[in-house]
N, C-alpha and C. Protein backbone atom coordinates (compact mmCIF):
# COMPACT_ATOMS: atom_id res chain seq x y z
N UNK A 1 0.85 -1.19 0.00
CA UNK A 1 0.00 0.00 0.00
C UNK A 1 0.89 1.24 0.00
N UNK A 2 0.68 1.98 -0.98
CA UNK A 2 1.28 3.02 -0.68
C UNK A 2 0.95 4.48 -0.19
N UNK A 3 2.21 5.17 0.44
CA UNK A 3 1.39 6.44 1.27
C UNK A 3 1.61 7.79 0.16
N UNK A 4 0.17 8.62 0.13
CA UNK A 4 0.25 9.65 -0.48
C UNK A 4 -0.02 10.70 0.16
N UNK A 5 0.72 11.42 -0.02
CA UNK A 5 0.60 13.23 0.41
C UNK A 5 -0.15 13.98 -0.60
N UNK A 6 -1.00 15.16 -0.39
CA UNK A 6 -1.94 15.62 -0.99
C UNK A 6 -1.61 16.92 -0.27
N UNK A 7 -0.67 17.74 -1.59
CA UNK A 7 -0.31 18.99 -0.77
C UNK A 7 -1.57 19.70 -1.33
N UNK A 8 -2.15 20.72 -0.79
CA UNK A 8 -3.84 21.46 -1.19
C UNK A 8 -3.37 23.05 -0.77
N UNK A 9 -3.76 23.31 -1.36
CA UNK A 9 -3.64 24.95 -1.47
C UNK A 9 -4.89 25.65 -2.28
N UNK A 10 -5.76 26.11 -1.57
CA UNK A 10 -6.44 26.85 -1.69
C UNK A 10 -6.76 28.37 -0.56
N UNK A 11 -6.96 29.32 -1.15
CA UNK A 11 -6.87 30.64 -0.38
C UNK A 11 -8.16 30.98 0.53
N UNK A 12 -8.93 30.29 -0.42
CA UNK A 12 -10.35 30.49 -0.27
C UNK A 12 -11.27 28.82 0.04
N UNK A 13 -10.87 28.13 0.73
CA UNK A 13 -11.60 26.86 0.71
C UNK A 13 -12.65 26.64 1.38
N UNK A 14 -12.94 27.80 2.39
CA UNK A 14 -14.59 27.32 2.40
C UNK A 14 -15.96 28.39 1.55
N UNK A 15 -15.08 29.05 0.60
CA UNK A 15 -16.14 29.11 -0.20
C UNK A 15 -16.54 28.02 -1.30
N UNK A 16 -15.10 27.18 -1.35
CA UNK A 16 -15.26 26.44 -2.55
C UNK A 16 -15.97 25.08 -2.32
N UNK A 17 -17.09 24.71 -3.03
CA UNK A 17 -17.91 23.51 -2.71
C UNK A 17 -17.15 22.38 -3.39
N UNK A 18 -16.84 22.55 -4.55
CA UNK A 18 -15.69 21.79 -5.03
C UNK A 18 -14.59 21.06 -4.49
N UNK A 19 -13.75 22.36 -4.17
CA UNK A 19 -12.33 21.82 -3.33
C UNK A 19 -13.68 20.81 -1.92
N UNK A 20 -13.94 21.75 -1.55
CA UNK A 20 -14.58 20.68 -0.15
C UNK A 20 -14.96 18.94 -0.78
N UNK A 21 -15.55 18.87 -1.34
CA UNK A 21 -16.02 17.78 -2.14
C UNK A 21 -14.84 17.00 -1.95
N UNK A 22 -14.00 17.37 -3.05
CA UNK A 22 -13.01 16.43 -3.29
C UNK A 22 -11.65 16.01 -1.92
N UNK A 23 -11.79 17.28 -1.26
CA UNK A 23 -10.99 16.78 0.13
C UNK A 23 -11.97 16.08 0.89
N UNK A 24 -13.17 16.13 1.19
CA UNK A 24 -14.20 15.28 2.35
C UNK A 24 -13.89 13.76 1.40
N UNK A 25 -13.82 13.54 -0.12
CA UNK A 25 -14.15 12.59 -0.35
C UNK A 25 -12.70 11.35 0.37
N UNK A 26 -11.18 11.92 0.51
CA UNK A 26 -9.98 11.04 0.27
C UNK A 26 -9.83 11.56 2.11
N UNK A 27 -10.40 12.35 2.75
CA UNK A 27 -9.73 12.88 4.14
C UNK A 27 -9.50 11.84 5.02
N UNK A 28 -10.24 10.57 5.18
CA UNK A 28 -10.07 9.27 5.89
C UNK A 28 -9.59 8.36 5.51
N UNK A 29 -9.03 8.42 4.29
CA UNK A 29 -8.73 7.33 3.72
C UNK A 29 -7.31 7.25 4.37
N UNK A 30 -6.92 5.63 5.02
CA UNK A 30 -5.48 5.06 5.47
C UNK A 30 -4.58 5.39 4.43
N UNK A 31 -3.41 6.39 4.52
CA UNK A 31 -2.19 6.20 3.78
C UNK A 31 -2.25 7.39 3.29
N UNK A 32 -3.08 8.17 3.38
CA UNK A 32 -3.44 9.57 2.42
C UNK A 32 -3.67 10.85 3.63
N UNK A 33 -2.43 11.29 3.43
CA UNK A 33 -1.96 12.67 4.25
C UNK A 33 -2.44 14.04 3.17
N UNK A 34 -3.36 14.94 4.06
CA UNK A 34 -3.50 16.26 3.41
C UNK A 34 -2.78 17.24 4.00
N UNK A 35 -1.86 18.19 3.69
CA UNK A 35 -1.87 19.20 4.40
C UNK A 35 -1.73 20.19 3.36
N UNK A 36 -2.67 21.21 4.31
CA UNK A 36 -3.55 22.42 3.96
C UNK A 36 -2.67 23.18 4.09
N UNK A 37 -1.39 23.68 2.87
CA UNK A 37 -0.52 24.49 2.97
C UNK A 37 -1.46 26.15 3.48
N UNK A 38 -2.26 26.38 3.17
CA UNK A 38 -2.94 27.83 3.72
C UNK A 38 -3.14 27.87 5.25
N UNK A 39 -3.63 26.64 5.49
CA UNK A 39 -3.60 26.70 7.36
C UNK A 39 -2.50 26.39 7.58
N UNK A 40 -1.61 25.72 7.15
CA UNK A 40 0.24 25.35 7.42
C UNK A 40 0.86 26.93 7.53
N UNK A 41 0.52 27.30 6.23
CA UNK A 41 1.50 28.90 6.51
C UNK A 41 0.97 29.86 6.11
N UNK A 42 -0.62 30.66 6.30
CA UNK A 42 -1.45 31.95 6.79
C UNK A 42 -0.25 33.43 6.20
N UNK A 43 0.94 32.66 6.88
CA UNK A 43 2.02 34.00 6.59
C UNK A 43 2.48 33.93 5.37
N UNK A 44 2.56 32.74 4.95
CA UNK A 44 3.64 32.32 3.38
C UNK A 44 4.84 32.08 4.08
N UNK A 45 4.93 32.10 4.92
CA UNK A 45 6.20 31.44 5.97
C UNK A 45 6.77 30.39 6.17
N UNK A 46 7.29 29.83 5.20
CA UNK A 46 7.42 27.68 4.30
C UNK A 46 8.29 27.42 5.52
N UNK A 47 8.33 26.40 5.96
CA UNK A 47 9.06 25.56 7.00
C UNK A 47 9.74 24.88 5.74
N UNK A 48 10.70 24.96 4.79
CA UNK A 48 11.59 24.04 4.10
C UNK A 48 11.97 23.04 4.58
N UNK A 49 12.54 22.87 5.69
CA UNK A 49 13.08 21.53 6.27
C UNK A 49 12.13 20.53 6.84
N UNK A 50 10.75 20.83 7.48
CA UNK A 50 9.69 20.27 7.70
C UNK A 50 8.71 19.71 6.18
N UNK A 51 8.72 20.62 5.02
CA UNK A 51 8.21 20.02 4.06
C UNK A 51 9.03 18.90 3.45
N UNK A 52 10.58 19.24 3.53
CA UNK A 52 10.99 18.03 2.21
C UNK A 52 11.32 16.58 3.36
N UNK A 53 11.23 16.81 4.83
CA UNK A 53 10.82 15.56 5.59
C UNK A 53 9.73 15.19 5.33
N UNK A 54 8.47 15.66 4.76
CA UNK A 54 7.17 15.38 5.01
C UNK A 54 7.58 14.69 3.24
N UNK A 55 7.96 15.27 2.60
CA UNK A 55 8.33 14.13 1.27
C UNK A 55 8.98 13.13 0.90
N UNK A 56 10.03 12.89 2.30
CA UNK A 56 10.43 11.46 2.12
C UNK A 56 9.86 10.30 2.37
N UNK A 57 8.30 10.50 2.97
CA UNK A 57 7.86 8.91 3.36
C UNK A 57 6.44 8.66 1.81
N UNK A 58 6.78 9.72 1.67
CA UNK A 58 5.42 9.23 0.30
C UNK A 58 5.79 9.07 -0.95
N UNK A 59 5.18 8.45 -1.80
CA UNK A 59 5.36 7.60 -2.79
C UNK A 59 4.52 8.53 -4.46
N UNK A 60 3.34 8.74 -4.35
CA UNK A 60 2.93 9.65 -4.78
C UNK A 60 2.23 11.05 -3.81
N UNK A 61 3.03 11.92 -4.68
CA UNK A 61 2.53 13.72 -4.14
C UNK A 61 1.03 13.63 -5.15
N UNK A 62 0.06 14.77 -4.42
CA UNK A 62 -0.63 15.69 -5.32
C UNK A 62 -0.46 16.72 -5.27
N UNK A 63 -0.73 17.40 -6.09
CA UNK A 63 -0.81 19.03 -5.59
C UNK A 63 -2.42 19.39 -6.39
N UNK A 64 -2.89 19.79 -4.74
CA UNK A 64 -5.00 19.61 -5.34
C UNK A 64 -4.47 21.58 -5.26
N UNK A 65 -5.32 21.93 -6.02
CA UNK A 65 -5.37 23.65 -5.94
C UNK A 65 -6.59 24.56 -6.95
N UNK A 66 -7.44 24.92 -6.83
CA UNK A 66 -8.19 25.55 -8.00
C UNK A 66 -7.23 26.38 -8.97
N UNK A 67 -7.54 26.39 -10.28
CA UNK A 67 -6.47 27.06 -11.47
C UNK A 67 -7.02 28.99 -11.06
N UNK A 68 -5.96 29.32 -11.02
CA UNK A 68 -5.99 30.32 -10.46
C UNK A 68 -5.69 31.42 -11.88
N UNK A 69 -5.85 31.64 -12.83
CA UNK A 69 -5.27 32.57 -13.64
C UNK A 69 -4.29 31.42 -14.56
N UNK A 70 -4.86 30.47 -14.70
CA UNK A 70 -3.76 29.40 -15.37
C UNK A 70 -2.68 28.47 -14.81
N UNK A 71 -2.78 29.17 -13.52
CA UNK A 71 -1.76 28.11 -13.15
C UNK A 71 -2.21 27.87 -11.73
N UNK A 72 -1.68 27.67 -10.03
CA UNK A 72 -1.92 27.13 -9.40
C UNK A 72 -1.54 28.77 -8.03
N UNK A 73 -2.55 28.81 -6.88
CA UNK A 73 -2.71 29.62 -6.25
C UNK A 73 -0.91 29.86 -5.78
N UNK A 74 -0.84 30.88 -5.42
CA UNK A 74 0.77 31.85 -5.09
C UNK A 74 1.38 31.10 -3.57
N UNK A 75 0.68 30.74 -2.89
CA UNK A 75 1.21 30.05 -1.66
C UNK A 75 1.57 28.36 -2.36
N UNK A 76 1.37 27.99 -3.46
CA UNK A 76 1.51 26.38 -3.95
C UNK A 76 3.17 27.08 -4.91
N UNK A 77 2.84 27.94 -5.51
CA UNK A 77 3.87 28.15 -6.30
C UNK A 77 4.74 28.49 -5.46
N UNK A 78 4.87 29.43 -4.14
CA UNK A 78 6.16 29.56 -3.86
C UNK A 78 6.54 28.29 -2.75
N UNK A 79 5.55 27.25 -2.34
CA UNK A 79 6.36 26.18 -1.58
C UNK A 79 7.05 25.35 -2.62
N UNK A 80 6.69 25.58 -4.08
CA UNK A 80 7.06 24.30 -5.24
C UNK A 80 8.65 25.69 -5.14
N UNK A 81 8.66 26.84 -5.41
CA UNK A 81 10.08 27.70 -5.84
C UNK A 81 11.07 27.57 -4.30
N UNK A 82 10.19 27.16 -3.00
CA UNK A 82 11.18 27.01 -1.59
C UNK A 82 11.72 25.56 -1.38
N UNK A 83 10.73 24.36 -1.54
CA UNK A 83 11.02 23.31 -1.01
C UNK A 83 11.89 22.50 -2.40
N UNK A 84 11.96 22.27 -3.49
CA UNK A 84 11.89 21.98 -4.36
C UNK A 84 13.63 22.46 -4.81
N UNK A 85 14.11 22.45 -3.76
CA UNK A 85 15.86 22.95 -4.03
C UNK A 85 16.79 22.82 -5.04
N UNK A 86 17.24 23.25 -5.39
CA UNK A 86 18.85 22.35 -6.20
C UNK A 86 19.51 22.28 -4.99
N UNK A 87 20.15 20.88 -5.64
CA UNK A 87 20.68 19.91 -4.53
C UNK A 87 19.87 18.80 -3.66
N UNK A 88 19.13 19.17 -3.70
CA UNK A 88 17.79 18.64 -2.99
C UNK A 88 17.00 17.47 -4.16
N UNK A 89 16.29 18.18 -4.64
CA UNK A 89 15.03 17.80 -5.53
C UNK A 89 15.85 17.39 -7.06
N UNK A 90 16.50 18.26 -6.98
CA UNK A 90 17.14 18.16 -8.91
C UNK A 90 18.74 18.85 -8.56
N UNK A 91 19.27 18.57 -9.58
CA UNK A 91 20.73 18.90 -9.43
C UNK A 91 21.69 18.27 -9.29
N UNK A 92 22.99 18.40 -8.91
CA UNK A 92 24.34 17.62 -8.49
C UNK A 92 23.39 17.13 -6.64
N UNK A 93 23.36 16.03 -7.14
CA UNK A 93 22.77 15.12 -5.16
C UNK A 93 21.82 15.32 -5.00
N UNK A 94 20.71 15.80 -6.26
CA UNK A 94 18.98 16.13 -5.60
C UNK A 94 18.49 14.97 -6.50
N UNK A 95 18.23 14.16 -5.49
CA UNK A 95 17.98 12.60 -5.83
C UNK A 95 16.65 11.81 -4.76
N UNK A 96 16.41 13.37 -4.24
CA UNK A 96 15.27 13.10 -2.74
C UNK A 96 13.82 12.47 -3.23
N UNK A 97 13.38 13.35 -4.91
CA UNK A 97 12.52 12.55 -5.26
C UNK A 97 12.72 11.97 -6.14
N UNK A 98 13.34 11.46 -6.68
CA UNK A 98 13.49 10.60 -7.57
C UNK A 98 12.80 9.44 -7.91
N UNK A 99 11.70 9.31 -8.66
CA UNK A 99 11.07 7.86 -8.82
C UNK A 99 9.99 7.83 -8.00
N UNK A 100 9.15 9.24 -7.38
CA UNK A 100 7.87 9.30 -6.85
C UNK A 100 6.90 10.10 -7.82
N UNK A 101 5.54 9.57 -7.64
CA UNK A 101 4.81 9.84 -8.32
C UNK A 101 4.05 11.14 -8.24
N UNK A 102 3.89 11.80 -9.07
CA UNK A 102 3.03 13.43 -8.70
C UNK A 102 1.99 13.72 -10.04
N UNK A 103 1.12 14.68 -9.31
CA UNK A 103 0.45 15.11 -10.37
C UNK A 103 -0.50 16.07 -9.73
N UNK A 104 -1.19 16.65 -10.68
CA UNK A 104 -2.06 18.27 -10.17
C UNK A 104 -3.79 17.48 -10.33
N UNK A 105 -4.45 17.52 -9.01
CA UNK A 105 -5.52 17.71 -9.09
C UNK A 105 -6.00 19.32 -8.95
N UNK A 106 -6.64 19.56 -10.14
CA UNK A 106 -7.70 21.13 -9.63
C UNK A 106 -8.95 21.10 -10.18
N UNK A 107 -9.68 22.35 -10.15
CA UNK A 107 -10.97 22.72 -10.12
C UNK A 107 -10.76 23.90 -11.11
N UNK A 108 -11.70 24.17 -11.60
CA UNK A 108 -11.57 25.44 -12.58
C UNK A 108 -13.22 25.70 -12.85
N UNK A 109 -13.48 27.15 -12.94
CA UNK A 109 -14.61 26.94 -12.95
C UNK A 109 -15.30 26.56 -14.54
N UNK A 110 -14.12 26.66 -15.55
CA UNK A 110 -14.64 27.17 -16.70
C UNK A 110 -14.66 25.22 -17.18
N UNK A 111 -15.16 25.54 -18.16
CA UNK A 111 -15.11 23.65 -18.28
C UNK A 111 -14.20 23.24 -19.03
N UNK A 112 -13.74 22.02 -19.50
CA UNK A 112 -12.63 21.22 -19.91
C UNK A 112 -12.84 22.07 -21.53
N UNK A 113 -13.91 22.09 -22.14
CA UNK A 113 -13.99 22.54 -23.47
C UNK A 113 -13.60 23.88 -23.78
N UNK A 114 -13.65 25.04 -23.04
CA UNK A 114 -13.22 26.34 -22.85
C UNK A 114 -11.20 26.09 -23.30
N UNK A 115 -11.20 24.85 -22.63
CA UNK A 115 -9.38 24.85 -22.62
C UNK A 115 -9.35 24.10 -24.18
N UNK A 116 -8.94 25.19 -24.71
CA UNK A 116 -8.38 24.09 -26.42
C UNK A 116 -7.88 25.76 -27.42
N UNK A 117 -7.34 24.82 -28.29
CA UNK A 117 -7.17 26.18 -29.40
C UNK A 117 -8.04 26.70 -30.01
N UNK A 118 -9.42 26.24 -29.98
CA UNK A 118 -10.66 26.83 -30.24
C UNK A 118 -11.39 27.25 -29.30
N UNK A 119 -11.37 26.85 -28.21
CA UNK A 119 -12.24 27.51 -26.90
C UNK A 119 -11.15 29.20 -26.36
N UNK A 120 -12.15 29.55 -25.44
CA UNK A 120 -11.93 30.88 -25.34
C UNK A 120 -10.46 31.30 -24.13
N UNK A 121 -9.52 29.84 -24.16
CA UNK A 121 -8.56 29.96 -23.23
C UNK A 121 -7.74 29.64 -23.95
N UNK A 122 -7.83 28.92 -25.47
CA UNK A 122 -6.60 29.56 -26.55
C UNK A 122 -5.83 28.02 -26.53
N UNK A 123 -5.21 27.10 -25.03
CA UNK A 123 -4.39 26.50 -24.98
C UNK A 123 -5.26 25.25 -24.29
N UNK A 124 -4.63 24.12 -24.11
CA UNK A 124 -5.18 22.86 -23.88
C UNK A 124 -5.15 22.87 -22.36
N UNK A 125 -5.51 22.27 -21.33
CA UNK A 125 -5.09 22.35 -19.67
C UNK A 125 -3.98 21.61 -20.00
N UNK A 126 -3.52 20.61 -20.49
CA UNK A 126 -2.28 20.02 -20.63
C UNK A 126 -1.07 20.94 -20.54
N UNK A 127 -1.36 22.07 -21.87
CA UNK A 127 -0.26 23.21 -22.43
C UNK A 127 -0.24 24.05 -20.97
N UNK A 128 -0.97 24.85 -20.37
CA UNK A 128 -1.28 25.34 -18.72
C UNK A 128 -0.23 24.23 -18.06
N UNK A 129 -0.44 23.11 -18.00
CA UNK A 129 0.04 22.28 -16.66
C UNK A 129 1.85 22.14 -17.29
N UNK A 130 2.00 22.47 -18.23
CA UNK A 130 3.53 22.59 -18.64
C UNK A 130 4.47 22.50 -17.93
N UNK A 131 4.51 23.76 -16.87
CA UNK A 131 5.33 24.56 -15.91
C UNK A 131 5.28 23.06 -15.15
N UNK A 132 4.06 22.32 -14.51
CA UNK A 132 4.12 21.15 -13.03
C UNK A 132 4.98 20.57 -14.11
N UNK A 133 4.53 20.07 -15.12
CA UNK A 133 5.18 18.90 -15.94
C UNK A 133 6.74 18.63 -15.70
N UNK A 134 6.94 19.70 -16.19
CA UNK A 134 8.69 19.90 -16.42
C UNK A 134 9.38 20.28 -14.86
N UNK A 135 8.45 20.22 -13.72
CA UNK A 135 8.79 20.69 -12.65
C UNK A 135 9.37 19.26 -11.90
N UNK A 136 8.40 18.64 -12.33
CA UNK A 136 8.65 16.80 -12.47
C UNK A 136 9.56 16.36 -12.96
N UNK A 137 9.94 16.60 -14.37
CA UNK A 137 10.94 16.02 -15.22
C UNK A 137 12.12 16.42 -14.54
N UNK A 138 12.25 17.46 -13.97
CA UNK A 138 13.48 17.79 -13.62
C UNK A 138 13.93 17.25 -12.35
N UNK A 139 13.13 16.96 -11.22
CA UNK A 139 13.18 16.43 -10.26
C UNK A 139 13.35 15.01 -10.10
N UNK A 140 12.77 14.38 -11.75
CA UNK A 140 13.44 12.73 -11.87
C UNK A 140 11.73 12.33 -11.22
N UNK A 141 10.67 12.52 -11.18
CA UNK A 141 9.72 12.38 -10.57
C UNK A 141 8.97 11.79 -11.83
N UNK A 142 7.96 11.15 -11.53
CA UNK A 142 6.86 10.68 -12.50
C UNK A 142 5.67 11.02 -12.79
N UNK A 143 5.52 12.29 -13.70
CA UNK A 143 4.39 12.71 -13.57
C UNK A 143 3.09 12.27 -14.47
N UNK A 144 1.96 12.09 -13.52
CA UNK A 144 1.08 11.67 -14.23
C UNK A 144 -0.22 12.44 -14.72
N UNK A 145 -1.17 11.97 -15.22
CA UNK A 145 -1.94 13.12 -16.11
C UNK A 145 -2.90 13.60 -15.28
N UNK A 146 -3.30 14.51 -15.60
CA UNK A 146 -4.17 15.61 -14.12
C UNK A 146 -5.42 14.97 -14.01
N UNK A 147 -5.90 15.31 -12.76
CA UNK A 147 -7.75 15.36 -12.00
C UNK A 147 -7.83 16.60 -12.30
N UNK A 148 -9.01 16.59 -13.15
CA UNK A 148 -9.99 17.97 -13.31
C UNK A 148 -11.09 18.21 -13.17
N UNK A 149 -11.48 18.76 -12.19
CA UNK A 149 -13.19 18.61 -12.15
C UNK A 149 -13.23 20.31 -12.70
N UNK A 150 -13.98 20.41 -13.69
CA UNK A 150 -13.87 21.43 -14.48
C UNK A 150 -15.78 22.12 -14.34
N UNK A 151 -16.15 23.32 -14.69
CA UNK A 151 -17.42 23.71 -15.19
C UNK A 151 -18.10 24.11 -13.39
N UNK A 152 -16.80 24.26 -12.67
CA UNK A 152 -17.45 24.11 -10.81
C UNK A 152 -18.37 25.30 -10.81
N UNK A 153 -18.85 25.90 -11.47
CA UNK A 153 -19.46 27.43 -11.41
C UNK A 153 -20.84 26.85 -11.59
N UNK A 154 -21.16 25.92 -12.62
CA UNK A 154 -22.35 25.34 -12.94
C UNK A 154 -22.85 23.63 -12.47
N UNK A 155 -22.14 23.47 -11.62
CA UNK A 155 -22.22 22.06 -11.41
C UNK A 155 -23.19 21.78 -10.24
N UNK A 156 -23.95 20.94 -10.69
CA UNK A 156 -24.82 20.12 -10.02
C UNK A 156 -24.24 19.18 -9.31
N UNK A 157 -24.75 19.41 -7.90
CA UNK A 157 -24.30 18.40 -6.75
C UNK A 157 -24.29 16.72 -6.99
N UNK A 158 -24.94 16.16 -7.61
CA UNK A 158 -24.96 14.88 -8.55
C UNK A 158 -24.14 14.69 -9.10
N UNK A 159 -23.35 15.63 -10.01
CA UNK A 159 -22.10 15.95 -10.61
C UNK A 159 -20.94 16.23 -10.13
N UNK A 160 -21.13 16.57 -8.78
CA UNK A 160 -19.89 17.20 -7.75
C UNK A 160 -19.79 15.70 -7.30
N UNK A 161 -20.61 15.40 -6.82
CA UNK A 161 -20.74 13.92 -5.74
C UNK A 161 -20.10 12.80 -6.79
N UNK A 162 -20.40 12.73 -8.21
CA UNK A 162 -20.13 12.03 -8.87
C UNK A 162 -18.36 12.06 -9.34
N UNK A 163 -17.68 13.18 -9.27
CA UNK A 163 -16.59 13.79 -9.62
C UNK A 163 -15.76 13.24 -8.15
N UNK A 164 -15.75 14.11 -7.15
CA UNK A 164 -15.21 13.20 -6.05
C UNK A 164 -15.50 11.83 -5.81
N UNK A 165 -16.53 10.76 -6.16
CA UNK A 165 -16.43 9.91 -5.66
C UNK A 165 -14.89 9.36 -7.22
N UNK A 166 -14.96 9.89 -8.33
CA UNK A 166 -13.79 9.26 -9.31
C UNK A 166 -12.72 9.47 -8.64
N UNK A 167 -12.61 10.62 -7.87
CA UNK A 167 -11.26 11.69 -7.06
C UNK A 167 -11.16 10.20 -6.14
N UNK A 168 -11.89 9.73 -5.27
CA UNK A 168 -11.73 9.38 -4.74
C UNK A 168 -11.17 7.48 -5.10
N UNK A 169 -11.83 7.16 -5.91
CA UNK A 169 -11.41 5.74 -6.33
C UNK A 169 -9.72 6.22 -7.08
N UNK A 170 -9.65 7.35 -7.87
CA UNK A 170 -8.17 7.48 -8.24
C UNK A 170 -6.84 7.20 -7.40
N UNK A 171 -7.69 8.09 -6.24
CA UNK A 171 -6.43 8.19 -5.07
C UNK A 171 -6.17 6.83 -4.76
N UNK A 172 -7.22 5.74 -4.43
CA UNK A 172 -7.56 4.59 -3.91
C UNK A 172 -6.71 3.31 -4.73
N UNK A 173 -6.89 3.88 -5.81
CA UNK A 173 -6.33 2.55 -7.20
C UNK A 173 -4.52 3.11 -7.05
N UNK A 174 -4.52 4.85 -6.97
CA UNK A 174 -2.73 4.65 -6.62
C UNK A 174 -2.29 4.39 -5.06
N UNK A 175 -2.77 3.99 -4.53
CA UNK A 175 -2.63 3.77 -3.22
C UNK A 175 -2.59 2.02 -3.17
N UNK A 176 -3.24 2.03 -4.00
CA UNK A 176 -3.50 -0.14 -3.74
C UNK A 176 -2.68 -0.65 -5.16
N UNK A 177 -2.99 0.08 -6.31
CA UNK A 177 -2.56 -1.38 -6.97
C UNK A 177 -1.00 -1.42 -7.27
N UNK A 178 -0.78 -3.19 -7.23
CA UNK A 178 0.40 -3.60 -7.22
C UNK A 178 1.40 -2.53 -8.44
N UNK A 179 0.86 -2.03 -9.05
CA UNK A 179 2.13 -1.16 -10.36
C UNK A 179 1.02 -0.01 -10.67
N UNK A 180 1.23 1.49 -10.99
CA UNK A 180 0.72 2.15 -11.44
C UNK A 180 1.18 2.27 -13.07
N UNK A 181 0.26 1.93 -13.52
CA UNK A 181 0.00 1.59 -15.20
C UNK A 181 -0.54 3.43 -16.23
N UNK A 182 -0.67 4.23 -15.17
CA UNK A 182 -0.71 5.48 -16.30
C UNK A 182 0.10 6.13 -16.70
N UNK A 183 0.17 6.63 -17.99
CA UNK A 183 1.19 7.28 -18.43
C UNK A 183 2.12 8.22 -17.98
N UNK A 184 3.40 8.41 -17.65
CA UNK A 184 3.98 9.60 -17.20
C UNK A 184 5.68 9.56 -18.13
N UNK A 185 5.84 10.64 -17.98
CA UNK A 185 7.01 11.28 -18.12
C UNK A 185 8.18 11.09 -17.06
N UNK A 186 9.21 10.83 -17.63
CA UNK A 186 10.62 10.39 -16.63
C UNK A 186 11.73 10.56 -17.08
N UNK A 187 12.42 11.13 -16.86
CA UNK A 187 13.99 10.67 -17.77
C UNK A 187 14.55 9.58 -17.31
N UNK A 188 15.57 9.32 -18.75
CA UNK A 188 15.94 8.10 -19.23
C UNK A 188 17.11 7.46 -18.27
């Protein structure tokens, strides 16, 4: 069984019915650690040496966050620009993650179809998630393809309930099965 960390960053999480959803759905589950970088550090005040301990016992990271302007709220980006070292993470001896699994769950309100070269955001969520991608590659990490619960502005609770309970079997299937079989990116 393996243990996953679910770093979450949201600024605003109890307005969001969404983010709530999808954290109530994985919060009990054995092996699956959340911490709420916004209640962790209120100041933006990163404990570096307390986060990259908190990354040596897990196997796959998430990073859950609503898309904020395209990319991921300012307290997620600067623990990924603090904890995430040379020397550490990537570099001459940054070998800390090497061969763990990550990937971006978020929320957006606009829907999956809005994101394309014909919808009104120009680029794919894939082309957006670039920056995590290569944030991975460089770290020797395995990144895999995103959770999106997309359209959260218009979504029906049937649809929310239905979205976390997938959130929730995802986390569940990388947590249990013997080999994770989805696609990711790694160097050679």
């Amino acid at each position: 069984m393996r243990k996953i960390l679910v770093l979450f960053a949201h600024p605003k999480y109890e307005h969001s019915d969404a983010n709530q959803a999808l954290i109530h759905a994985i919060q009990d589950l054995e092996n699956v650690q959340i911490r709420d970088l916004y209640e962790l550090y209120p100041d933006f005040n990163i404990n570096i040496q307390a986060e990259q301990e908190a990354l040596f016992e897990y196997e796959v990271i998430i990073w859950q966050h609503p898309f904020y302007w395209y990319s991921c709220p300012p307290l997620l980006k600067q623990w990924i620009d603090l904890v995430l070292e040379y020397g550490w993470a990537y570099g001459t001896g940054g070998i800390f993650l090497k061969n763990k699994y990550i990937f971006n769950a978020f929320t957006s309100g606009g829907s999956r179809g809005i994101y394309s070269e014909q919808g009104k955001n120009r680029f794919t969520i894939e082309e957006f998630l670039r920056p995590f991608e290569q944030t991975a590659y460089l770290c020797n990490m395995r990144y895999l393809p995103p959770f999106h619960l997309g359209g959260t502005h218009r979504i029906t609770e049937t649809e929310l309930s239905e979205k976390a309970e997938e959130y929730k079997n995802l986390v569940l299937s990388l947590r249990d099965s013997d080999q994770i079989t989805l696609p990711y990116i790694q160097k050679a």
